[in-house]
PDB file of N, CA and C in Angstrom:
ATOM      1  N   UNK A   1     -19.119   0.088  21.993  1.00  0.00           N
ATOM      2  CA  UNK A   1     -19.598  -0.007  20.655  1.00  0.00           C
ATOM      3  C   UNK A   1     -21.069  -0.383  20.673  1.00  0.00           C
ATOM      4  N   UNK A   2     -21.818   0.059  19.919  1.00  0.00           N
ATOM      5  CA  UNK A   2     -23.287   0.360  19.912  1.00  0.00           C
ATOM      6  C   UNK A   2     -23.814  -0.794  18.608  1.00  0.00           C
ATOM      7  N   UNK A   3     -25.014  -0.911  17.908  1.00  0.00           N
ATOM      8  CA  UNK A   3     -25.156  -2.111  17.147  1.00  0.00           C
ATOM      9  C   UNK A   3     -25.055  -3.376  17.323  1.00  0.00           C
ATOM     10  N   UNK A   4     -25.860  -3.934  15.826  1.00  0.00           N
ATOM     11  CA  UNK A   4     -25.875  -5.192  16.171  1.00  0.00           C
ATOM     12  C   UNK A   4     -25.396  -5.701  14.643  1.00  0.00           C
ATOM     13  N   UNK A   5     -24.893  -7.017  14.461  1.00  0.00           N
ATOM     14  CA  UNK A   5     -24.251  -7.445  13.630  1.00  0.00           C
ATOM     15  C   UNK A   5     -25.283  -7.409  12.670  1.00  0.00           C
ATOM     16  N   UNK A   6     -26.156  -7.453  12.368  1.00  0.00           N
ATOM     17  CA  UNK A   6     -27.456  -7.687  11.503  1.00  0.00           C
ATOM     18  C   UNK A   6     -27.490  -6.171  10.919  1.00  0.00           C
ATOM     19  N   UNK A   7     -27.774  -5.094  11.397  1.00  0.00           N
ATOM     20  CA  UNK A   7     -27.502  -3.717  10.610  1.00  0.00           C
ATOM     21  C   UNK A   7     -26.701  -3.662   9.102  1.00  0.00           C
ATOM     22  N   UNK A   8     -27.201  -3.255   8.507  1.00  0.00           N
ATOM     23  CA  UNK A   8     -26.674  -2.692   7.206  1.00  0.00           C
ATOM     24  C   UNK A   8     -25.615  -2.380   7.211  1.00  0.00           C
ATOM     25  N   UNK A   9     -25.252  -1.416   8.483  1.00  0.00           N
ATOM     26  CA  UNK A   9     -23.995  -0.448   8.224  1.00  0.00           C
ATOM     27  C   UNK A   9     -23.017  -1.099   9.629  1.00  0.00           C
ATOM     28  N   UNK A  10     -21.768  -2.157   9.592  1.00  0.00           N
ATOM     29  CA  UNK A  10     -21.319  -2.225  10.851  1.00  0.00           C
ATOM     30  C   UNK A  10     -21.044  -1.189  11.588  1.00  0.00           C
ATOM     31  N   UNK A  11     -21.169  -0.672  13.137  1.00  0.00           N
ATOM     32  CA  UNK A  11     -21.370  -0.016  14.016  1.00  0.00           C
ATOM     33  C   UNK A  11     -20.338   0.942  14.306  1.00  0.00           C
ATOM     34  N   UNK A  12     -19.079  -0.012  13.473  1.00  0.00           N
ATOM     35  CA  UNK A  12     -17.393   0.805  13.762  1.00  0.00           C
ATOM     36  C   UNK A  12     -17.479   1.628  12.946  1.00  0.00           C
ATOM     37  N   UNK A  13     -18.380   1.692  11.240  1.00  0.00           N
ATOM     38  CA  UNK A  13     -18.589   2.546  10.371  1.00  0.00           C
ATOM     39  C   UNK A  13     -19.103   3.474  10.700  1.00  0.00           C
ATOM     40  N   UNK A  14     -20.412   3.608  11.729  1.00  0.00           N
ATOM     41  CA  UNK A  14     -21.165   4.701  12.497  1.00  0.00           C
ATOM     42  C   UNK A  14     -20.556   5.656  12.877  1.00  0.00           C
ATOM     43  N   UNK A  15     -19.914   4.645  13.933  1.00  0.00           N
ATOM     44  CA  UNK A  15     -19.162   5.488  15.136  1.00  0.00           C
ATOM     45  C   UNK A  15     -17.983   6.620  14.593  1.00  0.00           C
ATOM     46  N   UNK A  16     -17.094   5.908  13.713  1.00  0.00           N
ATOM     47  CA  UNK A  16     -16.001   6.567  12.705  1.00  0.00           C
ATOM     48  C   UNK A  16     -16.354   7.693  12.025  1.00  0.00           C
ATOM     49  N   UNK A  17     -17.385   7.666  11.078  1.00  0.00           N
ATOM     50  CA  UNK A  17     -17.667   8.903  10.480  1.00  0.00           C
ATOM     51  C   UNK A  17     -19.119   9.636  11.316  1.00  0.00           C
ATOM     52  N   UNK A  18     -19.548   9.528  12.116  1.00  0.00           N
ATOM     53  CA  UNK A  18     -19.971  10.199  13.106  1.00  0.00           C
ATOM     54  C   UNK A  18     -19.302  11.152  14.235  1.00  0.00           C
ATOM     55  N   UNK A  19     -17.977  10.475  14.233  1.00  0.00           N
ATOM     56  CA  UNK A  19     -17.387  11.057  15.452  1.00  0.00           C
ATOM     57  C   UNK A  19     -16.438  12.183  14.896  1.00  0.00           C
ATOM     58  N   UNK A  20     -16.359  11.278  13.322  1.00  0.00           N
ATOM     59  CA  UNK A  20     -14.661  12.054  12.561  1.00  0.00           C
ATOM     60  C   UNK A  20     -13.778  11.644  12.845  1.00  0.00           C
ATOM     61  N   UNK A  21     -13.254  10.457  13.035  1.00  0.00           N
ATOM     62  CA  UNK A  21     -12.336  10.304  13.355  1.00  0.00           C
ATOM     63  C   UNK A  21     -11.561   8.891  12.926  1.00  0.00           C
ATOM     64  N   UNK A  22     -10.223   8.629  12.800  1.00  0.00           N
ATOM     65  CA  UNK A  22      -9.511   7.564  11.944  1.00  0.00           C
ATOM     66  C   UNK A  22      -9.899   6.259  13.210  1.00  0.00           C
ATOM     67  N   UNK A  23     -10.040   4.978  12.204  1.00  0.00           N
ATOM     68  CA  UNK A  23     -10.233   3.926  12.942  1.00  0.00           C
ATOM     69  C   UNK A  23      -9.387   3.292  13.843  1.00  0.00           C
ATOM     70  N   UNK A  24      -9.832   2.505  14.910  1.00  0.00           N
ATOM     71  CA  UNK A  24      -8.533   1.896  15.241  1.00  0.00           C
ATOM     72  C   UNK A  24      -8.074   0.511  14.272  1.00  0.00           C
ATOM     73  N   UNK A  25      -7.029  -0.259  15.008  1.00  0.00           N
ATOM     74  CA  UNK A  25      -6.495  -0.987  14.254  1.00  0.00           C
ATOM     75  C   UNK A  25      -7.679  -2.324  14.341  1.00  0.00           C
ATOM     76  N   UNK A  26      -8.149  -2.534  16.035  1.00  0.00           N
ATOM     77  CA  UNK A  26      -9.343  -3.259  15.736  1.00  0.00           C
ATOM     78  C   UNK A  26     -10.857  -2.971  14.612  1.00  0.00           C
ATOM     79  N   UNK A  27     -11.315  -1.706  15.235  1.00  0.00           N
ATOM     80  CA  UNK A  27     -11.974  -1.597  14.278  1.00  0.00           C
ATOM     81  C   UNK A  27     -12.175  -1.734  12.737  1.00  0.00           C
ATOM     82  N   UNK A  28     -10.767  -1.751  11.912  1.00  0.00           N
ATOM     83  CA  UNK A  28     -10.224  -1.958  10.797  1.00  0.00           C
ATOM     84  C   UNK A  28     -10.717  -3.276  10.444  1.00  0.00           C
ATOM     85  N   UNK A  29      -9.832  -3.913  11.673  1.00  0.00           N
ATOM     86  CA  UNK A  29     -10.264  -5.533  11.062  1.00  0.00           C
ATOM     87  C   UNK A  29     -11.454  -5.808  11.320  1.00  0.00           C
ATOM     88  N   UNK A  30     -12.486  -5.197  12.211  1.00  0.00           N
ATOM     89  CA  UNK A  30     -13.284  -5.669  12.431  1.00  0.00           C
ATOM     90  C   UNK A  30     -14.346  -5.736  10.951  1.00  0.00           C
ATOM     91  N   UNK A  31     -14.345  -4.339  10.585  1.00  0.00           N
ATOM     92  CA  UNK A  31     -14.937  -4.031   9.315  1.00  0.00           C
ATOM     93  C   UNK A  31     -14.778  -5.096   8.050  1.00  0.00           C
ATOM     94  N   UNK A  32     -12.861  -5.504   8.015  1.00  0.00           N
ATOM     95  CA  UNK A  32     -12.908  -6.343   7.102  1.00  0.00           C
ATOM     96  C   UNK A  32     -13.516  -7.393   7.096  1.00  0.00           C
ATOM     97  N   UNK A  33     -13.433  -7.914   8.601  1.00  0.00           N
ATOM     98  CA  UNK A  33     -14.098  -9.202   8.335  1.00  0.00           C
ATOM     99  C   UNK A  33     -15.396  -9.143   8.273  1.00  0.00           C
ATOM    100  N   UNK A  34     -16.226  -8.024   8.735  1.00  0.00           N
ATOM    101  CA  UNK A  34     -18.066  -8.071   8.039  1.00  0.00           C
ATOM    102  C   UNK A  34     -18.207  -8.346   6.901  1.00  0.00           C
ATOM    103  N   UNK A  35     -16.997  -7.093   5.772  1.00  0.00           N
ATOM    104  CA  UNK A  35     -16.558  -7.232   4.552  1.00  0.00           C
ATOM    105  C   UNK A  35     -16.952  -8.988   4.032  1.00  0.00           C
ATOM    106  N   UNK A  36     -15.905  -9.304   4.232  1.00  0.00           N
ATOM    107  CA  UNK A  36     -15.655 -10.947   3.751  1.00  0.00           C
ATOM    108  C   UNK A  36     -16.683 -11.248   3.851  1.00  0.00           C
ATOM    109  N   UNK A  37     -17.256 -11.544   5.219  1.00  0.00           N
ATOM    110  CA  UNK A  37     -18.564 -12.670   5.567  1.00  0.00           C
ATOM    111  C   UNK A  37     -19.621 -12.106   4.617  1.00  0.00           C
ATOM    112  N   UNK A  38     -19.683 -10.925   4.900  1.00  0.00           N
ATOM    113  CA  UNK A  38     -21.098 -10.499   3.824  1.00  0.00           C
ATOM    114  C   UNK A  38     -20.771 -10.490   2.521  1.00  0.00           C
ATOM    115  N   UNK A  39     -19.536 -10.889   1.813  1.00  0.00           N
ATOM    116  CA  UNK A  39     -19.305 -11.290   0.693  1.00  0.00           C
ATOM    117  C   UNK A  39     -19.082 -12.705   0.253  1.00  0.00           C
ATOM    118  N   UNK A  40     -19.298 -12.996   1.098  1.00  0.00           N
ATOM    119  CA  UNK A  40     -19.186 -14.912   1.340  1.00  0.00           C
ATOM    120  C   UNK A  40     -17.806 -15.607   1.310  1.00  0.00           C
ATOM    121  N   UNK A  41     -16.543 -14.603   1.431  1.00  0.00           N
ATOM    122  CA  UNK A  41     -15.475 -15.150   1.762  1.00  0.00           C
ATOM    123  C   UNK A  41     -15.232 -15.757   3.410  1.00  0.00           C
ATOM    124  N   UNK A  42     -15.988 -15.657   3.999  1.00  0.00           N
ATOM    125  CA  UNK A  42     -15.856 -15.710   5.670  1.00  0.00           C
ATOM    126  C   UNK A  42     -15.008 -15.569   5.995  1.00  0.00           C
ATOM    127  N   UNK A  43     -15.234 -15.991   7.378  1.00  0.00           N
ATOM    128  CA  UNK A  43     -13.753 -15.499   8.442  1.00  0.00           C
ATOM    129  C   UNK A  43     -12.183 -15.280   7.934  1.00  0.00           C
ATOM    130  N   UNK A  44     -12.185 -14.155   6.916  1.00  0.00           N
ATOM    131  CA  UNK A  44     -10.332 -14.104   6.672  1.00  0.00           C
ATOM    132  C   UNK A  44      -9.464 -13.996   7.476  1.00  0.00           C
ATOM    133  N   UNK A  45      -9.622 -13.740   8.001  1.00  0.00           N
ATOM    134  CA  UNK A  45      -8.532 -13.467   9.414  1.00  0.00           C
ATOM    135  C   UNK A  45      -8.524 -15.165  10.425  1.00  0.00           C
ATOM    136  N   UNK A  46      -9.494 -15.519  10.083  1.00  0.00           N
ATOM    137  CA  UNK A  46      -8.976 -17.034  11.178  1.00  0.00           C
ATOM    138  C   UNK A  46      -8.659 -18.369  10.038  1.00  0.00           C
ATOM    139  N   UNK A  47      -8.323 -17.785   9.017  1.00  0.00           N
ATOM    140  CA  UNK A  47      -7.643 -18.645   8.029  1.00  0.00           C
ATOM    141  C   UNK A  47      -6.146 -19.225   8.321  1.00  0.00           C
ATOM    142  N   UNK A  48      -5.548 -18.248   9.373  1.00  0.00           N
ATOM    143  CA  UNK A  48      -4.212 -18.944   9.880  1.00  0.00           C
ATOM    144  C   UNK A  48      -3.063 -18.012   8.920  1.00  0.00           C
ATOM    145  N   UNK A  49      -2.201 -18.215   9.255  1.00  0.00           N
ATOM    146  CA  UNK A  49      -0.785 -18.084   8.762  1.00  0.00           C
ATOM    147  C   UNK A  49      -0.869 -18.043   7.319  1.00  0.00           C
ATOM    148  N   UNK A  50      -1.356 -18.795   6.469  1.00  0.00           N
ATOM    149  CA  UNK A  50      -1.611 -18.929   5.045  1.00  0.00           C
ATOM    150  C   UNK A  50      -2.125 -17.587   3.939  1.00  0.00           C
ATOM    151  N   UNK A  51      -2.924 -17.274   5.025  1.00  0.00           N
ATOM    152  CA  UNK A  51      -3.914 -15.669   4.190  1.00  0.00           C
ATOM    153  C   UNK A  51      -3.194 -14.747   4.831  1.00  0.00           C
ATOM    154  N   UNK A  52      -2.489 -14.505   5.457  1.00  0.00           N
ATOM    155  CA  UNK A  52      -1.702 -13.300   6.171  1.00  0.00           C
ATOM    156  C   UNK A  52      -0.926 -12.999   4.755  1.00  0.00           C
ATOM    157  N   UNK A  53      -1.317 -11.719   4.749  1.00  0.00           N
ATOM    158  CA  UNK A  53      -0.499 -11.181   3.558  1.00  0.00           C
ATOM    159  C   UNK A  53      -1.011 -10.885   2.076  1.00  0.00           C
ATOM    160  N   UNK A  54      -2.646 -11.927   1.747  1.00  0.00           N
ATOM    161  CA  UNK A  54      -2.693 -12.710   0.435  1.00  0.00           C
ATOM    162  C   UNK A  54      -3.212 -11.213   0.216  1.00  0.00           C
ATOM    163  N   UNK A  55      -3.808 -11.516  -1.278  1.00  0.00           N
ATOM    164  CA  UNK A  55      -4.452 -10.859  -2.191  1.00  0.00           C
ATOM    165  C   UNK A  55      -5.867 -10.432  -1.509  1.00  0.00           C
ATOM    166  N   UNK A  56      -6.426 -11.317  -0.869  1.00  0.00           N
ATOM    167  CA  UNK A  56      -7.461 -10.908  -0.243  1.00  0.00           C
ATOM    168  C   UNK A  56      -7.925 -10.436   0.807  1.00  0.00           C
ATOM    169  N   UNK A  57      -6.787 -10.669   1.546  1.00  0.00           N
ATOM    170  CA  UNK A  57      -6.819  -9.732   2.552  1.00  0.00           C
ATOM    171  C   UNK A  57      -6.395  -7.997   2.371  1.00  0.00           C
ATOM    172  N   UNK A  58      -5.660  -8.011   1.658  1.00  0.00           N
ATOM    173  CA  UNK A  58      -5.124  -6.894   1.398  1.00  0.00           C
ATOM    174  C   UNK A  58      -6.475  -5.860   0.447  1.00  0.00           C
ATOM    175  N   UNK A  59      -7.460  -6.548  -0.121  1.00  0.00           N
ATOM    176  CA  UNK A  59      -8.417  -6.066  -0.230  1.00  0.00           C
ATOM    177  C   UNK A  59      -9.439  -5.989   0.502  1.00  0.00           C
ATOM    178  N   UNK A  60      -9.754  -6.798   1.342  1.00  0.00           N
ATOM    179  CA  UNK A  60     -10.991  -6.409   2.413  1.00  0.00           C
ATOM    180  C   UNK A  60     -10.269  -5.302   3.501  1.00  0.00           C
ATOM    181  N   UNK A  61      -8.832  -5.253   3.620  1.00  0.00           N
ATOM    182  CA  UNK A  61      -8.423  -3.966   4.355  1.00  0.00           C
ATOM    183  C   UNK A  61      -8.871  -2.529   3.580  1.00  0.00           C
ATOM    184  N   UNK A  62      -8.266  -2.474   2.468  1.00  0.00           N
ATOM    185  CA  UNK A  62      -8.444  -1.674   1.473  1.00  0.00           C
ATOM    186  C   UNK A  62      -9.993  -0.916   1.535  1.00  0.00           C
ATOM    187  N   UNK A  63     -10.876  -1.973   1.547  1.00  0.00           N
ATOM    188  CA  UNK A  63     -12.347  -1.874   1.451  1.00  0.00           C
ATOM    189  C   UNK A  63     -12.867  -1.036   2.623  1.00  0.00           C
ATOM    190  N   UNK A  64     -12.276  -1.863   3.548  1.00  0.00           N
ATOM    191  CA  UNK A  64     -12.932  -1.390   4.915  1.00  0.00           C
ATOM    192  C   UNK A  64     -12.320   0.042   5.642  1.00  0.00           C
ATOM    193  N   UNK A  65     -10.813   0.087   5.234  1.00  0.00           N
ATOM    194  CA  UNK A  65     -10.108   1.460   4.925  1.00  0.00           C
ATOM    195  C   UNK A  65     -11.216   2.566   4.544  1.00  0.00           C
ATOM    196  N   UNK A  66     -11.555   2.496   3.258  1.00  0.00           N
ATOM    197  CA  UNK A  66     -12.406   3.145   2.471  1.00  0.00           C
ATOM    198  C   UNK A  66     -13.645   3.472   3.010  1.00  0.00           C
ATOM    199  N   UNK A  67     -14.252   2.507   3.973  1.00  0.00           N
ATOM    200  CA  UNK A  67     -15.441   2.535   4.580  1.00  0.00           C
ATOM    201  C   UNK A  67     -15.456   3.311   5.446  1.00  0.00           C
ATOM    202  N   UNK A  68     -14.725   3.182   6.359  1.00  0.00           N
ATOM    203  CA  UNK A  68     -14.619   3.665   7.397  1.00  0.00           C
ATOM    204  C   UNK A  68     -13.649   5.484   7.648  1.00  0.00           C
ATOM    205  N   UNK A  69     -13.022   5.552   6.273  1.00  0.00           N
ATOM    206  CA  UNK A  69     -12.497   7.036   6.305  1.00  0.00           C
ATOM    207  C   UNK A  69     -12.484   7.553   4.936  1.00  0.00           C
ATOM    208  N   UNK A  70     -13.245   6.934   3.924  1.00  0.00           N
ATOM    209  CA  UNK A  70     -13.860   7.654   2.760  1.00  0.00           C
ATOM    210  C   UNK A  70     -12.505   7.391   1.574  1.00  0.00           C
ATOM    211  N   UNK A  71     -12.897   7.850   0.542  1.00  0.00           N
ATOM    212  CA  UNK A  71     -11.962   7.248  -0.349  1.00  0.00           C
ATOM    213  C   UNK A  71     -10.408   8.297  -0.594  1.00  0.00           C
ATOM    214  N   UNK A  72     -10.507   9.132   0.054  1.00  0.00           N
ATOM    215  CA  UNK A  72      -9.468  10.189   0.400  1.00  0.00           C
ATOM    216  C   UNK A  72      -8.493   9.900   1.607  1.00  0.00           C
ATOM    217  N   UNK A  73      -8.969   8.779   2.218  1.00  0.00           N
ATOM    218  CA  UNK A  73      -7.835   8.298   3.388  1.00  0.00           C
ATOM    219  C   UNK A  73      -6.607   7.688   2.842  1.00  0.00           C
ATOM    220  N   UNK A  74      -5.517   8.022   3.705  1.00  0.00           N
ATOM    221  CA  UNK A  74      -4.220   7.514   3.399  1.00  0.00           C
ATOM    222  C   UNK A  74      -3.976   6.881   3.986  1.00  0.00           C
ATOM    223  N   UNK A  75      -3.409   5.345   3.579  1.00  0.00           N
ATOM    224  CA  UNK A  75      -3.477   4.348   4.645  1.00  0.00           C
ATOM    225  C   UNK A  75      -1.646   5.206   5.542  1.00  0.00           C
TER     226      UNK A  75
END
């Protein structure tokens, strides 16, 4: 993986619609969690047992879904 966290566009977004191709399951999360942090929810995913599942996670997936395979992807 190429980039640096500071870029505009995270690097898994590059690589994905550059290459054409569906994300992996890391890359997914990875996206969400840029998502969060650069929305000032931070680290969702190391919230523990508690956020597994919530409302907000289920939207920074959603988001980063979208990012990474356009708004025509089926999860």
């Amino acid at each position: 993986m190429t980039g640096s966290s500071s870029s505009l566009f995270a690097a898994e977004v590059v690589e994905c619609v550059a290459e054409g191709r569906a994300p992996t399951n890391r890359e997914l999360h990875a996206v969400a969690e840029r998502i969060g942090r650069d929305s000032g929810l931070g680290p969702i995913f190391a919230w523990g047992d508690a956020a597994a599942g919530s409302a907000e996670e289920r939207y920074l997936l959603r988001a980063a879904q979208a990012a990474l395979q356009g708004t025509d992807a089926r999860p």
